[in-house]
C-alpha atoms as a PDB file:
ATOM      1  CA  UNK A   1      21.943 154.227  94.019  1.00  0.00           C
ATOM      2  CA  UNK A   2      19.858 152.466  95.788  1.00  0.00           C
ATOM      3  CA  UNK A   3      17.747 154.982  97.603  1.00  0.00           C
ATOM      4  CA  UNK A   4      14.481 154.201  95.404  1.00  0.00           C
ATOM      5  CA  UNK A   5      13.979 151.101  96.798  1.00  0.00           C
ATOM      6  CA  UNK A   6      15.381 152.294 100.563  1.00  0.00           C
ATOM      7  CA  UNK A   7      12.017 151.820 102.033  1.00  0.00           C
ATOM      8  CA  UNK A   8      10.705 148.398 100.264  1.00  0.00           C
ATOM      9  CA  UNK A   9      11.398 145.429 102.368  1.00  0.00           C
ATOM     10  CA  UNK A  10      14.174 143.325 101.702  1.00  0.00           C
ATOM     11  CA  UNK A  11      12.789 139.768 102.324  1.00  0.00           C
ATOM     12  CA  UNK A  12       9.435 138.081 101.677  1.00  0.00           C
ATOM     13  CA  UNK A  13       8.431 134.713 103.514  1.00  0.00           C
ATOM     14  CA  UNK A  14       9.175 131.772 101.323  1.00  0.00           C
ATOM     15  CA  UNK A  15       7.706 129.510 103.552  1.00  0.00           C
ATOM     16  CA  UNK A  16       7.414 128.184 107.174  1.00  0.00           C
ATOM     17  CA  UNK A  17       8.046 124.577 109.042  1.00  0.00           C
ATOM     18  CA  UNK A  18       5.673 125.047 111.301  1.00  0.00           C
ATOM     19  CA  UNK A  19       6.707 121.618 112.864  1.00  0.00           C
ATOM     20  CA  UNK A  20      10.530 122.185 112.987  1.00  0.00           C
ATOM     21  CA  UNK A  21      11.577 121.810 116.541  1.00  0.00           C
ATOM     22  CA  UNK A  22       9.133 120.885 119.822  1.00  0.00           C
ATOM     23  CA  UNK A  23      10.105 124.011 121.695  1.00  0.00           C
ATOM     24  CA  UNK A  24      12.179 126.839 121.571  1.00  0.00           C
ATOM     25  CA  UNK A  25      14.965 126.851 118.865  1.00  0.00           C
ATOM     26  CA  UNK A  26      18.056 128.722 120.105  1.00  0.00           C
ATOM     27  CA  UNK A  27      20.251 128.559 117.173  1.00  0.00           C
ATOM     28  CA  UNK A  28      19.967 129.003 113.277  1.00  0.00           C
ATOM     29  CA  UNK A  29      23.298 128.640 111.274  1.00  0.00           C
ATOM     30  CA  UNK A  30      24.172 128.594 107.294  1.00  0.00           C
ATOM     31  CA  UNK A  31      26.910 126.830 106.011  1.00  0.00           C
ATOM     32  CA  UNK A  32      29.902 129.065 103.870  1.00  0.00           C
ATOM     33  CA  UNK A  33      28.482 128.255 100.846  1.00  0.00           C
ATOM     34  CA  UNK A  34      24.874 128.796 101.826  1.00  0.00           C
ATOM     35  CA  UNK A  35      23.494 125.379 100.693  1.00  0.00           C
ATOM     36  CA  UNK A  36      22.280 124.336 104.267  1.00  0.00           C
ATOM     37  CA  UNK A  37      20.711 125.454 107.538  1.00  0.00           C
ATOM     38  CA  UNK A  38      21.353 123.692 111.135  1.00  0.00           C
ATOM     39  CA  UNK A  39      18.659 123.861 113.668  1.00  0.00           C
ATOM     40  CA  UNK A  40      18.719 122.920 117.078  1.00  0.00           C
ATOM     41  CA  UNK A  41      16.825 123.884 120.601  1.00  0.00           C
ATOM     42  CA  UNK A  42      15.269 122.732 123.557  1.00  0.00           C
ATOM     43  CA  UNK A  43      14.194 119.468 121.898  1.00  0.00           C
ATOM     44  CA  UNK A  44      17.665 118.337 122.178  1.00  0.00           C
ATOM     45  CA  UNK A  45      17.714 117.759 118.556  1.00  0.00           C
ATOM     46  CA  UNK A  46      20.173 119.358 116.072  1.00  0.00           C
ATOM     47  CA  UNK A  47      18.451 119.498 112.229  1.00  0.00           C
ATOM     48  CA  UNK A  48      20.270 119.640 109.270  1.00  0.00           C
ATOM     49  CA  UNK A  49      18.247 121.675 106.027  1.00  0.00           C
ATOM     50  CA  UNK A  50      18.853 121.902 102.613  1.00  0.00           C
ATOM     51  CA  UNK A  51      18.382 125.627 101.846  1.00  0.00           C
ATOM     52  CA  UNK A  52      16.712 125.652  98.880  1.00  0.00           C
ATOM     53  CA  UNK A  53      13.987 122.757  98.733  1.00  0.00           C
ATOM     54  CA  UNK A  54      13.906 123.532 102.683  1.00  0.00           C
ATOM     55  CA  UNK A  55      13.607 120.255 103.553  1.00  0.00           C
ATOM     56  CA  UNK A  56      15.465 118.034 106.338  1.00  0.00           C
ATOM     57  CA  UNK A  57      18.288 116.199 105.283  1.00  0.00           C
ATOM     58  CA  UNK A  58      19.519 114.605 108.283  1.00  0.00           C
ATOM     59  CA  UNK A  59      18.763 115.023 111.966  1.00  0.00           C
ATOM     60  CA  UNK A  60      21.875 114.571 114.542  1.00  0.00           C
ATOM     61  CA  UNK A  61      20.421 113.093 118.125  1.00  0.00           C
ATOM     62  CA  UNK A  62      22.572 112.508 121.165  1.00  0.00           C
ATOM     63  CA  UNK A  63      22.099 115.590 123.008  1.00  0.00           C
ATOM     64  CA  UNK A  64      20.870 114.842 126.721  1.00  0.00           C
ATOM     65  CA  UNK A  65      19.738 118.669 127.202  1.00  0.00           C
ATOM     66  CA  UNK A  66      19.070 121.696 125.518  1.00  0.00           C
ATOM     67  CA  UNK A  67      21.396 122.570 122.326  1.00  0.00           C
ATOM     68  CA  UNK A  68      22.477 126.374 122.717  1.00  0.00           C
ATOM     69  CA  UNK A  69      24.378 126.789 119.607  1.00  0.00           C
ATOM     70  CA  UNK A  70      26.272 124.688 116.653  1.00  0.00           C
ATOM     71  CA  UNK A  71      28.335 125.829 114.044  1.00  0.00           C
ATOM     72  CA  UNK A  72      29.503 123.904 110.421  1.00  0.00           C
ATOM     73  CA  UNK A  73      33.526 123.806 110.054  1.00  0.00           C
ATOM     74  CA  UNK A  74      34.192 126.058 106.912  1.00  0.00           C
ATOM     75  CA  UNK A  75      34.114 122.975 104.761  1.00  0.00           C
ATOM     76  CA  UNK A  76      30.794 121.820 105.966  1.00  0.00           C
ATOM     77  CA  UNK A  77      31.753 117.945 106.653  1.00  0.00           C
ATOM     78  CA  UNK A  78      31.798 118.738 110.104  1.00  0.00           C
ATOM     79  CA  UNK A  79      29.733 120.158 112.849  1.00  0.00           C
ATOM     80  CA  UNK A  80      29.967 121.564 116.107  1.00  0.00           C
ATOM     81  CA  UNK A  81      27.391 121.620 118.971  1.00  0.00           C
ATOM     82  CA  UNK A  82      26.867 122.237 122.938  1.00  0.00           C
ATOM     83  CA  UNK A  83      24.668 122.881 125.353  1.00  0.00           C
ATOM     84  CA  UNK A  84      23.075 121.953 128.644  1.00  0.00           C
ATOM     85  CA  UNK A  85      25.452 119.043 128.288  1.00  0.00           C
ATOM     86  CA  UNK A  86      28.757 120.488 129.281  1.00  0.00           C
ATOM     87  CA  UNK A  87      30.198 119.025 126.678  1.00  0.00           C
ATOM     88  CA  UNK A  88      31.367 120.212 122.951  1.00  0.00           C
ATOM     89  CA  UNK A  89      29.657 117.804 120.420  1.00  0.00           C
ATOM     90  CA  UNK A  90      31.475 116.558 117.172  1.00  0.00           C
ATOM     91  CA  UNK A  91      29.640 115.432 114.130  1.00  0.00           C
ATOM     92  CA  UNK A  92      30.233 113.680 110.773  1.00  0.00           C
ATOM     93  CA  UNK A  93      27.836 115.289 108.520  1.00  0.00           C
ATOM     94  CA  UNK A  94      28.143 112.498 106.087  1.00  0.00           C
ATOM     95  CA  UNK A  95      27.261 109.932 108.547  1.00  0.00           C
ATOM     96  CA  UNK A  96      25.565 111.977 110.666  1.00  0.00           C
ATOM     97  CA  UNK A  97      27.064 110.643 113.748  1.00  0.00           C
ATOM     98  CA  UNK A  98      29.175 111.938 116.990  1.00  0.00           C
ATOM     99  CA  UNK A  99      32.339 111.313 116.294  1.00  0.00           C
ATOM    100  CA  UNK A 100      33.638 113.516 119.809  1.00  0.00           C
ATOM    101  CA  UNK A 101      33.104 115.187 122.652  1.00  0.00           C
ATOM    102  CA  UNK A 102      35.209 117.741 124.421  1.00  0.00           C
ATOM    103  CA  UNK A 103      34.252 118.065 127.938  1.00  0.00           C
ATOM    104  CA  UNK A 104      36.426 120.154 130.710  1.00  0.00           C
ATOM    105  CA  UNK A 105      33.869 123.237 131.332  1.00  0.00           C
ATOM    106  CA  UNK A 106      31.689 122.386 134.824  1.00  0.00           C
ATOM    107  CA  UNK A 107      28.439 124.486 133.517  1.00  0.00           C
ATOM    108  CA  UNK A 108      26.344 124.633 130.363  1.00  0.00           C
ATOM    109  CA  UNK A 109      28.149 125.297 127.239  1.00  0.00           C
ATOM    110  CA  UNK A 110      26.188 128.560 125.255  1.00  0.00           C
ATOM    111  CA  UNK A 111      28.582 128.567 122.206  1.00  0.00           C
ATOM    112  CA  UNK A 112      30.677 127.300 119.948  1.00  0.00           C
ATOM    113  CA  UNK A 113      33.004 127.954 116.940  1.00  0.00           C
ATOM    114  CA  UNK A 114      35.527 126.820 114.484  1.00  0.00           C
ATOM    115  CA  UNK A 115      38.907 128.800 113.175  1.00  0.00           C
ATOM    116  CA  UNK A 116      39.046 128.867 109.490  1.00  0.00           C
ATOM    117  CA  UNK A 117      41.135 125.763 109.445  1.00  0.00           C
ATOM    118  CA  UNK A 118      38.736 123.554 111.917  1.00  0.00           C
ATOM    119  CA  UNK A 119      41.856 122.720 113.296  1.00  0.00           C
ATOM    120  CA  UNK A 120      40.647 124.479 116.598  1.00  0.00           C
ATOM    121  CA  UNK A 121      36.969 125.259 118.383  1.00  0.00           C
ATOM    122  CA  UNK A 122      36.590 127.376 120.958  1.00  0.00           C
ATOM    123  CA  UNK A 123      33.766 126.728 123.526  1.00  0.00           C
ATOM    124  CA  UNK A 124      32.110 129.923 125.764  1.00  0.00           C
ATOM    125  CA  UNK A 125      30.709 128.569 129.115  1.00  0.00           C
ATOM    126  CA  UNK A 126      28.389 129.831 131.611  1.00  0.00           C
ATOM    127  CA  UNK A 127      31.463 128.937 133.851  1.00  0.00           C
ATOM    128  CA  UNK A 128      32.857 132.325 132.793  1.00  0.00           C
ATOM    129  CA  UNK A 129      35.291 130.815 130.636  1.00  0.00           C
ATOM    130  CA  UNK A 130      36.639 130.219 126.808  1.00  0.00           C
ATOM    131  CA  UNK A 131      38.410 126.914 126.259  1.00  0.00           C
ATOM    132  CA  UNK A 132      40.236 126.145 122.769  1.00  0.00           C
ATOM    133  CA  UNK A 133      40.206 122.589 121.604  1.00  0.00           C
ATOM    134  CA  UNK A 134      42.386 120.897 119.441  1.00  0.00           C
ATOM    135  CA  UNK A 135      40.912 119.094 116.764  1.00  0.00           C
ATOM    136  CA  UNK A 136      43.558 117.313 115.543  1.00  0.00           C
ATOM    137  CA  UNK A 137      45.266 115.602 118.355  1.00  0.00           C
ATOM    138  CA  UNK A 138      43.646 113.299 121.014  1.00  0.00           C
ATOM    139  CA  UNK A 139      44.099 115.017 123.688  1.00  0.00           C
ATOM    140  CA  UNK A 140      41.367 115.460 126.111  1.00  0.00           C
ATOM    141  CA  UNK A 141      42.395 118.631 127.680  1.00  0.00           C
ATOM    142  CA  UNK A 142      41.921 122.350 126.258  1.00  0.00           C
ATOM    143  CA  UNK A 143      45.015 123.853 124.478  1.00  0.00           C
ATOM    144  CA  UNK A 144      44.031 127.191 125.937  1.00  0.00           C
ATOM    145  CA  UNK A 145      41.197 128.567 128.233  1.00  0.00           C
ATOM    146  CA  UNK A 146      40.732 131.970 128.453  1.00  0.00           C
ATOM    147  CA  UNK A 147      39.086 133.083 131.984  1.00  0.00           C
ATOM    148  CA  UNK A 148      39.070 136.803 131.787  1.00  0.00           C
ATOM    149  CA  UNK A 149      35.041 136.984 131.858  1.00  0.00           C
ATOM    150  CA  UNK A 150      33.774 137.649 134.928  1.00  0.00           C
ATOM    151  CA  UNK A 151      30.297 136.142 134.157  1.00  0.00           C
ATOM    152  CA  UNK A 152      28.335 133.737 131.992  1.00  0.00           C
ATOM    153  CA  UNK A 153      30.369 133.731 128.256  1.00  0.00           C
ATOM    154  CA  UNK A 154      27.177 133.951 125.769  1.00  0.00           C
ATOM    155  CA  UNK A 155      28.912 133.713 122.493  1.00  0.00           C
ATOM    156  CA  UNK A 156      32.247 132.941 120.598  1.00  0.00           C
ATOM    157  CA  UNK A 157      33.267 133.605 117.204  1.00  0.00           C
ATOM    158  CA  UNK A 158      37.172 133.514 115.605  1.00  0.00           C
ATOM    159  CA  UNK A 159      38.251 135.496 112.816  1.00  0.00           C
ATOM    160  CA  UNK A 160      41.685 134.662 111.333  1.00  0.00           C
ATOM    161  CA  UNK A 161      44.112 135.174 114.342  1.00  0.00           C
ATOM    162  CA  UNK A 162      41.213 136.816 116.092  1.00  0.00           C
ATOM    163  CA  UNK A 163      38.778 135.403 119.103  1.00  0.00           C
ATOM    164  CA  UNK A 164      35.275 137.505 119.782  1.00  0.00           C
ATOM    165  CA  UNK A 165      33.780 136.627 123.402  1.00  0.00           C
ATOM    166  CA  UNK A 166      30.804 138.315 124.184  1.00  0.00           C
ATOM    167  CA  UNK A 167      29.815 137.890 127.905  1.00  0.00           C
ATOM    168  CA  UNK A 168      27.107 138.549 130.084  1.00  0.00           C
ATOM    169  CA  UNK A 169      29.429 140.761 132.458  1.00  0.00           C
ATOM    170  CA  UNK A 170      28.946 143.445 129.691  1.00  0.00           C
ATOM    171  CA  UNK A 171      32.233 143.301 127.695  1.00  0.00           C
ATOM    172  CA  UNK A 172      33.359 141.902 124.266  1.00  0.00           C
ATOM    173  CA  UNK A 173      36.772 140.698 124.273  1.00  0.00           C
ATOM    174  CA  UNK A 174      38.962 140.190 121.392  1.00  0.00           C
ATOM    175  CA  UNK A 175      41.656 137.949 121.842  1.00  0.00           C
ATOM    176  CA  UNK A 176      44.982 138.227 119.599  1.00  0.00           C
ATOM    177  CA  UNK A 177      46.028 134.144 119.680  1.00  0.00           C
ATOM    178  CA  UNK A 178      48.983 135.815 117.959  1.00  0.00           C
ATOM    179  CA  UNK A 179      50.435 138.443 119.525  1.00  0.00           C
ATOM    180  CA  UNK A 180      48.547 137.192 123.121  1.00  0.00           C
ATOM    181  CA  UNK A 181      46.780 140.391 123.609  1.00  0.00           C
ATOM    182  CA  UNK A 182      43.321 141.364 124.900  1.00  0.00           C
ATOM    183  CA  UNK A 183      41.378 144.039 123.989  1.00  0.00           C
ATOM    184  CA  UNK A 184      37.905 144.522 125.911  1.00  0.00           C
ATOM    185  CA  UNK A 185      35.186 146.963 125.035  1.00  0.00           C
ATOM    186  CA  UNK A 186      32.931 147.875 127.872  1.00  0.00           C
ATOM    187  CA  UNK A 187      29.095 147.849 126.707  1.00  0.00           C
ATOM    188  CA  UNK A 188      27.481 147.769 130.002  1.00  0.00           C
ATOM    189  CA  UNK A 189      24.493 145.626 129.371  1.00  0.00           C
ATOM    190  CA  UNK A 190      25.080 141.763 129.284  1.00  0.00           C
ATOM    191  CA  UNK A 191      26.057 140.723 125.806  1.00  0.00           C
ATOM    192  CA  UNK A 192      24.004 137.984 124.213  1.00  0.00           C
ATOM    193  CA  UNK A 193      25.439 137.857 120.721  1.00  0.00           C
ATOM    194  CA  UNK A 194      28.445 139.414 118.881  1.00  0.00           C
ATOM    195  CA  UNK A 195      29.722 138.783 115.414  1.00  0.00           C
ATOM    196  CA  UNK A 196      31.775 140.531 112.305  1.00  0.00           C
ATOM    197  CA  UNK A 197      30.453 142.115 109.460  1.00  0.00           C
ATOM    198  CA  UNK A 198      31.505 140.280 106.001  1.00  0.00           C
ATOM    199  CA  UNK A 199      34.667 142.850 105.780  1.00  0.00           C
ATOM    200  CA  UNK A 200      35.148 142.129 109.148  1.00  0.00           C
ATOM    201  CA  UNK A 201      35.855 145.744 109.943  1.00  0.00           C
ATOM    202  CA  UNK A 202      32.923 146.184 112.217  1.00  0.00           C
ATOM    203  CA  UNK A 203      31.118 144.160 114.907  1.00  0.00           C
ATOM    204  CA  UNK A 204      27.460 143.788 115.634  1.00  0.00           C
ATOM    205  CA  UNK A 205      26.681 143.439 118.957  1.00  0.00           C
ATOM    206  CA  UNK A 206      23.007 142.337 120.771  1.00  0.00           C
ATOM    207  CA  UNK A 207      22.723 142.697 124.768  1.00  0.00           C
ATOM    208  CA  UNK A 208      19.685 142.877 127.230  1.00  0.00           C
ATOM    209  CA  UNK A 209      17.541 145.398 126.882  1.00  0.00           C
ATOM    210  CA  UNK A 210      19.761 147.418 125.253  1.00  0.00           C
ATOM    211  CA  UNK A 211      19.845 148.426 121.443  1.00  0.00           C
ATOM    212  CA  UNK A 212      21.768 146.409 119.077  1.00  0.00           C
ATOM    213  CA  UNK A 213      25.118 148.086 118.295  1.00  0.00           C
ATOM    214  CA  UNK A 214      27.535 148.463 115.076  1.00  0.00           C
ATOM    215  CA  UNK A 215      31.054 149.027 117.084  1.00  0.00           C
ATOM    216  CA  UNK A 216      34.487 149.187 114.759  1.00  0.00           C
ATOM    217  CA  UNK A 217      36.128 146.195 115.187  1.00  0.00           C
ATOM    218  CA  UNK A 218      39.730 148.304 115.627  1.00  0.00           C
ATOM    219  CA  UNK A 219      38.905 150.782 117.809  1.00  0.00           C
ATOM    220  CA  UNK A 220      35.989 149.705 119.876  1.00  0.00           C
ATOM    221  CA  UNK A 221      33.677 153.165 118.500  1.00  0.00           C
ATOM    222  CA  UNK A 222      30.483 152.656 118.185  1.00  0.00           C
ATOM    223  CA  UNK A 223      28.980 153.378 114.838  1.00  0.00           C
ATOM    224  CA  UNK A 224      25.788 152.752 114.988  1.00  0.00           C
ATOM    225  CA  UNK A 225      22.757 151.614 117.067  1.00  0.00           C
ATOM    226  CA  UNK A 226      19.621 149.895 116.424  1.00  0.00           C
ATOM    227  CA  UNK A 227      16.088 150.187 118.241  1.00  0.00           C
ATOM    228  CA  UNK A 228      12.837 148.842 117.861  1.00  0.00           C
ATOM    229  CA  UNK A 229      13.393 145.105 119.344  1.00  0.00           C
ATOM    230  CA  UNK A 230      12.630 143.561 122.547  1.00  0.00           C
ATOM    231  CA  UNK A 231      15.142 141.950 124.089  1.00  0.00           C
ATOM    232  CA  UNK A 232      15.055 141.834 127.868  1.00  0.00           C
ATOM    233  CA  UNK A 233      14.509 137.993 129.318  1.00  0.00           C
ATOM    234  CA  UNK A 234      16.051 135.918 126.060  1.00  0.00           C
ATOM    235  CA  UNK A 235      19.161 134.976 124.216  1.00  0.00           C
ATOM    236  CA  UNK A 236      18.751 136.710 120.831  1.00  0.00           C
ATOM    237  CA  UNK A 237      20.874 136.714 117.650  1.00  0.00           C
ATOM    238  CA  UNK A 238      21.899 139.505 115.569  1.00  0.00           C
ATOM    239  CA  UNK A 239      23.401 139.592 111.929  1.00  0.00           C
ATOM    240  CA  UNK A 240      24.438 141.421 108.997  1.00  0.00           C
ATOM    241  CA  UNK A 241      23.723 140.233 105.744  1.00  0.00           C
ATOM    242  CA  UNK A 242      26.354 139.555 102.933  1.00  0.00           C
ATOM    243  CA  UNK A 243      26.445 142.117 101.559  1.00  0.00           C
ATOM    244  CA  UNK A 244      26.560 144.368 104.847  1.00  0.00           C
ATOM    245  CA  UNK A 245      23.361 146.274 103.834  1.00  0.00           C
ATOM    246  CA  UNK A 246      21.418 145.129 106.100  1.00  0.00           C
ATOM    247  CA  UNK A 247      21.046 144.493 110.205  1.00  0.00           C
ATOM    248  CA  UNK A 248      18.466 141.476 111.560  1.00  0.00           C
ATOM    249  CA  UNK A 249      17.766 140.560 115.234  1.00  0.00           C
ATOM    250  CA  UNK A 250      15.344 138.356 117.042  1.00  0.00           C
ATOM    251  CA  UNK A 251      12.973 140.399 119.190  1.00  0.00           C
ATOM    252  CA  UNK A 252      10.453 138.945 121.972  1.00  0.00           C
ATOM    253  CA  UNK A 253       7.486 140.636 120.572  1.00  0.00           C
ATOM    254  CA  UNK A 254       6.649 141.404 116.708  1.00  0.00           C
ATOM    255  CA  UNK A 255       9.038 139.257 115.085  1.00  0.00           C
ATOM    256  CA  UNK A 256      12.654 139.808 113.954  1.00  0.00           C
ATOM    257  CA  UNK A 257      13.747 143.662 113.346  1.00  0.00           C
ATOM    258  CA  UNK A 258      15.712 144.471 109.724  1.00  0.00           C
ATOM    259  CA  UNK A 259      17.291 147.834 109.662  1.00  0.00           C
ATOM    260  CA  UNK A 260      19.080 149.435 107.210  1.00  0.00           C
ATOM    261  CA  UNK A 261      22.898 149.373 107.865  1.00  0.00           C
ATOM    262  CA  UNK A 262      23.666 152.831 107.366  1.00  0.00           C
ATOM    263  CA  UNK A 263      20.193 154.408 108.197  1.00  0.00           C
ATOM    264  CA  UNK A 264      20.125 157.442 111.119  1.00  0.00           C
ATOM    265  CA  UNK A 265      21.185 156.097 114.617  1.00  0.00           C
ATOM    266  CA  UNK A 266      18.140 154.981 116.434  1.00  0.00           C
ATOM    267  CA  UNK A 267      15.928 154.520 113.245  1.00  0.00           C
ATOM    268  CA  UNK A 268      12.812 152.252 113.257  1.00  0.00           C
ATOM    269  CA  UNK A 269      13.303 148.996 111.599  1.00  0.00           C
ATOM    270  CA  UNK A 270      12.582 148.801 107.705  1.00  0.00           C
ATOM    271  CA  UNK A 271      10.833 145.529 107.867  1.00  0.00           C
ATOM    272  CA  UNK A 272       9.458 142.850 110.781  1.00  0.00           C
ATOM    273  CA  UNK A 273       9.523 139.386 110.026  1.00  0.00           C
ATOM    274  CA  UNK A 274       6.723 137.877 111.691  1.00  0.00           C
ATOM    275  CA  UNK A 275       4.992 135.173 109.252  1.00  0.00           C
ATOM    276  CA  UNK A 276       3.760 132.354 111.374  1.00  0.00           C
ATOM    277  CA  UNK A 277       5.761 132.938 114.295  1.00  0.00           C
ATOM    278  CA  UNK A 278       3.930 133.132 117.769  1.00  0.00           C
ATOM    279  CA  UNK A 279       5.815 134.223 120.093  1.00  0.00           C
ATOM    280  CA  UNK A 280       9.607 135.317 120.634  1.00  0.00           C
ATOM    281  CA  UNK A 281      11.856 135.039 117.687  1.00  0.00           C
ATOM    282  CA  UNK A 282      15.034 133.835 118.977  1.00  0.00           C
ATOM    283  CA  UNK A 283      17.272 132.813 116.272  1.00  0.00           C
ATOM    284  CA  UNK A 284      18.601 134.789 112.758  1.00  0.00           C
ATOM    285  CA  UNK A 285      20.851 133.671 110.296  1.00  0.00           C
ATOM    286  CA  UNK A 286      21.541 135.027 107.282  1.00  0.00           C
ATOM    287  CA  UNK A 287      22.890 133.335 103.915  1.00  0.00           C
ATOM    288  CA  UNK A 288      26.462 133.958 103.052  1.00  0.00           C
ATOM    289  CA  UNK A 289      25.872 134.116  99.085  1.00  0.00           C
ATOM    290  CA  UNK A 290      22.232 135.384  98.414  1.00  0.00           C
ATOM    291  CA  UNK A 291      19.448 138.187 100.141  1.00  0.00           C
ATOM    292  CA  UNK A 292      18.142 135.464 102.230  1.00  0.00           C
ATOM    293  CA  UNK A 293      17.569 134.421 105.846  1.00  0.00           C
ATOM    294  CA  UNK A 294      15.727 131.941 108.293  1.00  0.00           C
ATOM    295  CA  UNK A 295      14.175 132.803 111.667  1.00  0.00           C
ATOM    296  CA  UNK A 296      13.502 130.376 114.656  1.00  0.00           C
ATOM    297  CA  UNK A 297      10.934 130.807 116.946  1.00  0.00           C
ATOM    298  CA  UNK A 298      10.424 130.342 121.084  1.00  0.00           C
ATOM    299  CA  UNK A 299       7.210 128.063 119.260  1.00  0.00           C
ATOM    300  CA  UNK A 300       9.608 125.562 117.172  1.00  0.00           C
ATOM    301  CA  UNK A 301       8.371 127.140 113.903  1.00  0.00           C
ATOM    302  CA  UNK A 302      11.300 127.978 111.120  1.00  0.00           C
ATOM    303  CA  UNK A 303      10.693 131.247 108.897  1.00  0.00           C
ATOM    304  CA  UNK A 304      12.199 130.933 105.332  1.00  0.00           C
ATOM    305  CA  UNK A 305      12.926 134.195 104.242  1.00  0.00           C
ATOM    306  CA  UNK A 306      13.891 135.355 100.481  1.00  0.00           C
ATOM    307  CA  UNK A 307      14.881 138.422  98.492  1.00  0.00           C
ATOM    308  CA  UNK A 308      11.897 140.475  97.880  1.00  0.00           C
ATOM    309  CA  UNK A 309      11.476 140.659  94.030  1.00  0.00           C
ATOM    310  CA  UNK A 310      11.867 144.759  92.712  1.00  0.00           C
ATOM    311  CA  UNK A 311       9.362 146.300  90.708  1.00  0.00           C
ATOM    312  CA  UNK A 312      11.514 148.275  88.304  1.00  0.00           C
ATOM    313  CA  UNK A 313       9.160 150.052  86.464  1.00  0.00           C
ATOM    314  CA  UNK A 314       8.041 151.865  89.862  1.00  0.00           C
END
């Protein structure tokens, strides 16, 4: 058991770049081995870290506007990234340079995603719409676009046959790409952020003012709920960790909330990380392999977060 330690933190700041990004960063994302870290935000500026030294390794430029999200392709050589461009960005990691761009939505792009094979990203638009791209082929044209939403689409993940939209109209949708069914689950607060736990039987889901939410990713039931951040005017980010212990979100004031997966609905959070952030913490991620995350602040400042070492002997 692991109720001795229930109430000790789980993380302790490693460190902080407190000259990451010039402005806002929007988006945090590990790789699936949990050697690196992309960055990116309003400096139009997408940074690649390696995760343990915590050091830059390459920086991608070519983004005209804001970068909203980015994602690695399982195997890491690639990268995906969007924004106030319009446009889906496609990056060499080895070289680090654009090697394409998808463009076919007609408003800012707020996220994007690979399938397990990066032989398809999906893109989720303020135009309301999903569109599937085919990585493989030249064409220049979507394979699919999914226009169900009936407002700004805030973020995308895919999940074996599975596609998660999250959109500000209130809903998640989960798309079967198999079978060609939809199944939506009504939140009623605009969604800002919606992802699967490790087992992928449950999904966490952030939304405006509004708590964050553990729903089962079958059914749609809501499992749990989460209070103690501020989230009313920004984007935030929500995860589990690895393990599926614990819940993180970015909060406006007081740093990012951690709760305790299966604490009492409505508990406080079991830990804030604040550091040296000023200021709105916008972006979580959490490491696929180890009890670690990073934080990105509305003040360009990355939080390095590690395991908190146990005192046994307590």
């Amino acid at each position: 058991m692991h109720s001795s330690h229930a109430h000790q933190p789980p993380f302790t700041l490693a460190g902080t770049d407190a000259s990451a990004h010039t402005g806002p960063i929007n988006v945090a994302r590990y790789d699936a081995l949990g050697n690196y870290v992309l960055t990116g935000g309003a400096d139009k500026t997408l940074r690649l870290w390696n995760a343990s030294d915590r050091r830059v390794v390459v920086r991608f430029l070519g983004h005209g506007w804001d970068i909203l999200d980015a994602a690695f392709a399982p195997d890491g050589s690639v990268i995906a990234s969007c924004g106030g461009d319009k446009g889906v960005f496609i990056w060499d990691v080895a070289s680090a340079t654009l090697t394409r761009k998808f463009t076919g939505h007609t408003q800012r792009i707020n996220a994007v995603a690979f399938n397990t094979s990066a032989a398809v990203v999906a893109s989720g638009s303020y135009d309301a719409t999903v569109k599937l791209w085919d990585m493989k082929s030249h064409s220049k044209a979507p394979i699919q676009v999914l226009s169900e939403a009936k407002d700004s689409v805030t973020c995308v993940t895919i999940r074996d046959h599975e596609i998660l939209a999250g959109s500000v109209d209130g809903c998640v949708r989960r798309y079967d790409v198999r079978t060609g069914t939809l199944v939506t689950d009504t939140l009623g607060s605009p969604v800002t952020c919606a992802s699967y736990s490790a087992d992928s039987q449950c999904v966490l889901v952030s939304s405006l003012g509004a708590p964050v939410r553990l729903l089962d990713a079958d059914s749609g039931e809501l499992l749990n709920s989460f209070v103690g951040h501020v989230a009313e005017s920004y984007r935030m980010a929500a995860a589990l960790d690895f393990r599926d212990m614990y819940v993180l979100s970015g909060s406006e004031k007081d740093g990012a909330c951690v709760w305790d997966l299966v604490g009492a609905e409505g508990q406080a959070p079991v830990q804030r990380l604040v550091g040296e952030h000023r200021g709105p913490v916008l972006a979580v991620a959490t490491s696929p392999k180890r009890v670690e995350c990073v934080t990105g602040g509305a003040d360009g400042k990355v939080g390095w977060w590690v395991e908190e070492k146990r005192d046994e002997e307590g």
